[in-house]
C-alpha atoms as a PDB file:
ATOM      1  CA  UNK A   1      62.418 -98.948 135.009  1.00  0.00           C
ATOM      2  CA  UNK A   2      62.861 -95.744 137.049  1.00  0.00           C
ATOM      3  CA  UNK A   3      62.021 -96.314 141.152  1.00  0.00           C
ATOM      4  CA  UNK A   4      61.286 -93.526 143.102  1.00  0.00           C
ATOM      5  CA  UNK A   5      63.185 -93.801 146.075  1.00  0.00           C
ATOM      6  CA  UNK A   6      61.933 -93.520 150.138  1.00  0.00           C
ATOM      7  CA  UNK A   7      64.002 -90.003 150.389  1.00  0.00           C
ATOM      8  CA  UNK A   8      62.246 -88.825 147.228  1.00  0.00           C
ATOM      9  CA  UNK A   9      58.636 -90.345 148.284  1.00  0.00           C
ATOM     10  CA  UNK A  10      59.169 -88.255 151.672  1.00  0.00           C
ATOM     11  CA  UNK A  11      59.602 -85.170 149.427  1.00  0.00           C
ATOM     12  CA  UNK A  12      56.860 -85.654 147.189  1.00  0.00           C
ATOM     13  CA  UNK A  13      54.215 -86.689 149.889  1.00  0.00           C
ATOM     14  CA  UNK A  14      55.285 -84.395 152.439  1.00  0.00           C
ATOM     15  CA  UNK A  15      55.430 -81.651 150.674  1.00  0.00           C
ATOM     16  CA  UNK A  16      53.783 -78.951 148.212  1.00  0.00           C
ATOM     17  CA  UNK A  17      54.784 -80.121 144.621  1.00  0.00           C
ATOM     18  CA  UNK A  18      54.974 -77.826 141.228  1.00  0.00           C
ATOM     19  CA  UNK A  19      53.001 -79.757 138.975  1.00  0.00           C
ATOM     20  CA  UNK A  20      53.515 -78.291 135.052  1.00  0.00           C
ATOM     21  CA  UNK A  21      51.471 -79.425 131.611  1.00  0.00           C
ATOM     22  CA  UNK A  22      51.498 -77.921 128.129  1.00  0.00           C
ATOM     23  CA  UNK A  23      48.503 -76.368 126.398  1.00  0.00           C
ATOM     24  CA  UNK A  24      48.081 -74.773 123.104  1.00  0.00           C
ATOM     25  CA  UNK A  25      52.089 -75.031 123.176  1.00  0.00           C
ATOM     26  CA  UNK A  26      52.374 -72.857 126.197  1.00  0.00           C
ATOM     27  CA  UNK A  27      53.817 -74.227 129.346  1.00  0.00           C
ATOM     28  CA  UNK A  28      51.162 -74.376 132.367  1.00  0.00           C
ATOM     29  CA  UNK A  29      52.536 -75.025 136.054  1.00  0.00           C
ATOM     30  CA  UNK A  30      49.900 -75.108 139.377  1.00  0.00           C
ATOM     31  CA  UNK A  31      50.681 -75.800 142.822  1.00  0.00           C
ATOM     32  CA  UNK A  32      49.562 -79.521 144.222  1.00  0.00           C
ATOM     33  CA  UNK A  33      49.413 -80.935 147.446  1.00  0.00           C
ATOM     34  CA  UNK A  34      48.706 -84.673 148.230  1.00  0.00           C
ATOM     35  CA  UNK A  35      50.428 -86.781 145.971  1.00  0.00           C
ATOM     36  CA  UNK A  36      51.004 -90.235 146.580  1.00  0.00           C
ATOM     37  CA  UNK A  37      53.525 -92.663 145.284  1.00  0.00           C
ATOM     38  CA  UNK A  38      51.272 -95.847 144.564  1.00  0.00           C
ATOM     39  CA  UNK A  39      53.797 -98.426 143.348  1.00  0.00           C
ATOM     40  CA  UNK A  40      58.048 -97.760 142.580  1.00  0.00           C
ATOM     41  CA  UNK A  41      57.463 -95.624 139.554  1.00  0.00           C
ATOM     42  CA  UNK A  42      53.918 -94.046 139.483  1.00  0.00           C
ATOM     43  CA  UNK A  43      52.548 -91.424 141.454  1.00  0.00           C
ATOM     44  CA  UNK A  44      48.886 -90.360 141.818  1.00  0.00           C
ATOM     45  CA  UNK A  45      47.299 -86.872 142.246  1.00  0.00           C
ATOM     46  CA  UNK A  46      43.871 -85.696 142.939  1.00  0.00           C
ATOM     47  CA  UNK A  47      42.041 -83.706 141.136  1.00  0.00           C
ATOM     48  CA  UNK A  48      40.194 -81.133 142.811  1.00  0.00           C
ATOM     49  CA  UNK A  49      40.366 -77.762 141.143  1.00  0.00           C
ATOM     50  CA  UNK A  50      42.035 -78.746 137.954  1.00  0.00           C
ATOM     51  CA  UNK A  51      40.357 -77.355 134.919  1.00  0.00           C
ATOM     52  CA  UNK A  52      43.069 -76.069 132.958  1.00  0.00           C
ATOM     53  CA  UNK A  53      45.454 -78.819 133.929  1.00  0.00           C
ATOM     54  CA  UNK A  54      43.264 -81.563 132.721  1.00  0.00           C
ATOM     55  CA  UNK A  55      42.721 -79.554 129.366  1.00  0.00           C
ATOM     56  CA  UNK A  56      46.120 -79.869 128.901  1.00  0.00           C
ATOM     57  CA  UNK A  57      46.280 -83.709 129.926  1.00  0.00           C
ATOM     58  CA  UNK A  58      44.233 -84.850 127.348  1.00  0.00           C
ATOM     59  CA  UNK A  59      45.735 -82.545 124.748  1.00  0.00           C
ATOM     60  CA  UNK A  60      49.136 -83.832 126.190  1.00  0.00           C
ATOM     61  CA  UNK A  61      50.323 -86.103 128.759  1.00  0.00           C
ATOM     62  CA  UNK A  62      54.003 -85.009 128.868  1.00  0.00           C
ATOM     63  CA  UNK A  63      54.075 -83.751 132.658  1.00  0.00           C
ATOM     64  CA  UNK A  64      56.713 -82.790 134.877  1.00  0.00           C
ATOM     65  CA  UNK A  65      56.981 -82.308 138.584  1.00  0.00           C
ATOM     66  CA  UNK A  66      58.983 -80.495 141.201  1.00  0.00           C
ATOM     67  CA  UNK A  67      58.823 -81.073 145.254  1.00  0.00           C
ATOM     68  CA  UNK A  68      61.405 -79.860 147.651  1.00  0.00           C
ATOM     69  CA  UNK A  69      61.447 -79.883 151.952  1.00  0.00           C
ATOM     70  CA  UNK A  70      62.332 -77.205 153.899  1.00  0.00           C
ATOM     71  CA  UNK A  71      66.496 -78.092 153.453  1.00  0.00           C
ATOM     72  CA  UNK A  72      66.208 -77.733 150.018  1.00  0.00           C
ATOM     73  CA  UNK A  73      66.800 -80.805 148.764  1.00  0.00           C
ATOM     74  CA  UNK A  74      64.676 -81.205 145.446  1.00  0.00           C
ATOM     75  CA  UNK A  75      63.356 -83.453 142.651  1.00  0.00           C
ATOM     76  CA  UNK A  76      62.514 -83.365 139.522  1.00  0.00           C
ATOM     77  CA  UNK A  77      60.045 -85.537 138.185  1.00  0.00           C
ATOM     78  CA  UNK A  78      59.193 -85.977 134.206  1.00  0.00           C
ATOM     79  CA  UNK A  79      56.397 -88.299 133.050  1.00  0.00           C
ATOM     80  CA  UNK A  80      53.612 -89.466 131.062  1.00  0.00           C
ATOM     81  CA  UNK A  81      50.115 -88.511 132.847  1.00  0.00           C
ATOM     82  CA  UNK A  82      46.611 -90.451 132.168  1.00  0.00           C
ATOM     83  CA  UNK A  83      43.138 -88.913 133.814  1.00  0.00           C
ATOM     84  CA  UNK A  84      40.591 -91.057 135.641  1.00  0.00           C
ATOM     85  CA  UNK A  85      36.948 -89.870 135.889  1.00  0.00           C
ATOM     86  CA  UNK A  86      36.324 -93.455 137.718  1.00  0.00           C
ATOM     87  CA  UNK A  87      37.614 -96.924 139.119  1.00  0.00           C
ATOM     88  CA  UNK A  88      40.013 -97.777 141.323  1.00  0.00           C
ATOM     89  CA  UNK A  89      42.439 -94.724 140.693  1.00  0.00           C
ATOM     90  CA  UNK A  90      38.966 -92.186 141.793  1.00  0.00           C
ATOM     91  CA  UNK A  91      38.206 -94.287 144.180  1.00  0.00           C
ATOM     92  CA  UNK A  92      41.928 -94.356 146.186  1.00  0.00           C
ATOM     93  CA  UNK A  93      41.948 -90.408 146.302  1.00  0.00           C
ATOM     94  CA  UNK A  94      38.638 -90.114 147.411  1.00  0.00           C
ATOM     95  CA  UNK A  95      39.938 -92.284 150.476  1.00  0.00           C
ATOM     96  CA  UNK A  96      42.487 -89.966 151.041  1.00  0.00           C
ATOM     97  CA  UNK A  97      42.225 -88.194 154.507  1.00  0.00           C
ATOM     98  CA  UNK A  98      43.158 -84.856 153.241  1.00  0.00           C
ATOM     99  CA  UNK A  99      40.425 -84.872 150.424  1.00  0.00           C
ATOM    100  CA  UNK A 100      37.909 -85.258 152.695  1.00  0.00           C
ATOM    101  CA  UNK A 101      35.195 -82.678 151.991  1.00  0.00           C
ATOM    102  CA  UNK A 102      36.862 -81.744 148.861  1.00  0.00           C
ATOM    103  CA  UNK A 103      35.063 -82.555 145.430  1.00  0.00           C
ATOM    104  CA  UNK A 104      37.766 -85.354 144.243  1.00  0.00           C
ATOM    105  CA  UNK A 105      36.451 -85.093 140.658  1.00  0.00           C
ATOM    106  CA  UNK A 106      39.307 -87.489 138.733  1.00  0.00           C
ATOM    107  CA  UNK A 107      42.559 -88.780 139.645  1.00  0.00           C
ATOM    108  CA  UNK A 108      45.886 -87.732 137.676  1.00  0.00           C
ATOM    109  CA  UNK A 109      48.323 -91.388 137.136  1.00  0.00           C
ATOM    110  CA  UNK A 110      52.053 -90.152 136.100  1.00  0.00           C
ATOM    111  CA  UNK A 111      54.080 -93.348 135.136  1.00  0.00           C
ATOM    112  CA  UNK A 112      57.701 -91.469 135.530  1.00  0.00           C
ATOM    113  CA  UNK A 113      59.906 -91.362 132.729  1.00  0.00           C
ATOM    114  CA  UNK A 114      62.996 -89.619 134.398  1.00  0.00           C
ATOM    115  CA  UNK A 115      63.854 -88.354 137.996  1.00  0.00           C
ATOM    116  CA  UNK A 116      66.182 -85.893 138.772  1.00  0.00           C
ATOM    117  CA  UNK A 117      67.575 -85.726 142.250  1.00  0.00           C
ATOM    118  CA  UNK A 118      69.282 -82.600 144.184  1.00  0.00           C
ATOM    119  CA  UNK A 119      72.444 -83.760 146.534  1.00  0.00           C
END
């Protein structure tokens, strides 16, 4: 099983992330802010804005992401995604401080496949 390390969950958290789907068999990247690492290999992201991304989701849950801090040092993050409308997964972002006021519609779980580290 891959395990996100603490040095890559302070990248991922701390950061803005690249957050890429397919659709239609065209590749589909948005920016994403507020991702959360909620056990060694999974990482959860809220869905605020996300029409076109979720589209893709259910069409196909092959996801990758990319984070990086201000010294450039970077991962690479490839995945399987599932979408929550509701239970616990909706109900943790909805907690989250930064979502506050926002609409928190569904909740994006990637189980990671593959990481790729900078050095």
């Amino acid at each position: 099983m891959v395990k996100i390390r603490p040095k890559t969950k302070k990248i991922i958290e701390g950061n803005p992330v690249a957050f890429a789907t397919v659709g239609n068999n065209k590749p589909y990247v948005i920016g994403t802010a507020y991702c959360r690492v909620v056990e060694k290999n999974k990482i959860l992201i809220t869905d605020n804005f996300m029409n076109s991304t979720i589209k893709n989701i259910l069409e196909n849950n092959n996801v990758a992401l990319v984070a990086w801090d201000n010294k450039w040092n970077g991962v690479q993050i490839i995945g399987k995604a599932k979408y929550y409308k509701k239970g616990k997964w909706l109900d943790f972002v909805k907690n989250i401080e930064e979502n506050n006021g926002m609409p928190s519609k569904g909740a994006i779980l990637i189980k990671i496949n593959k990481i790729i580290e900078s050095k």
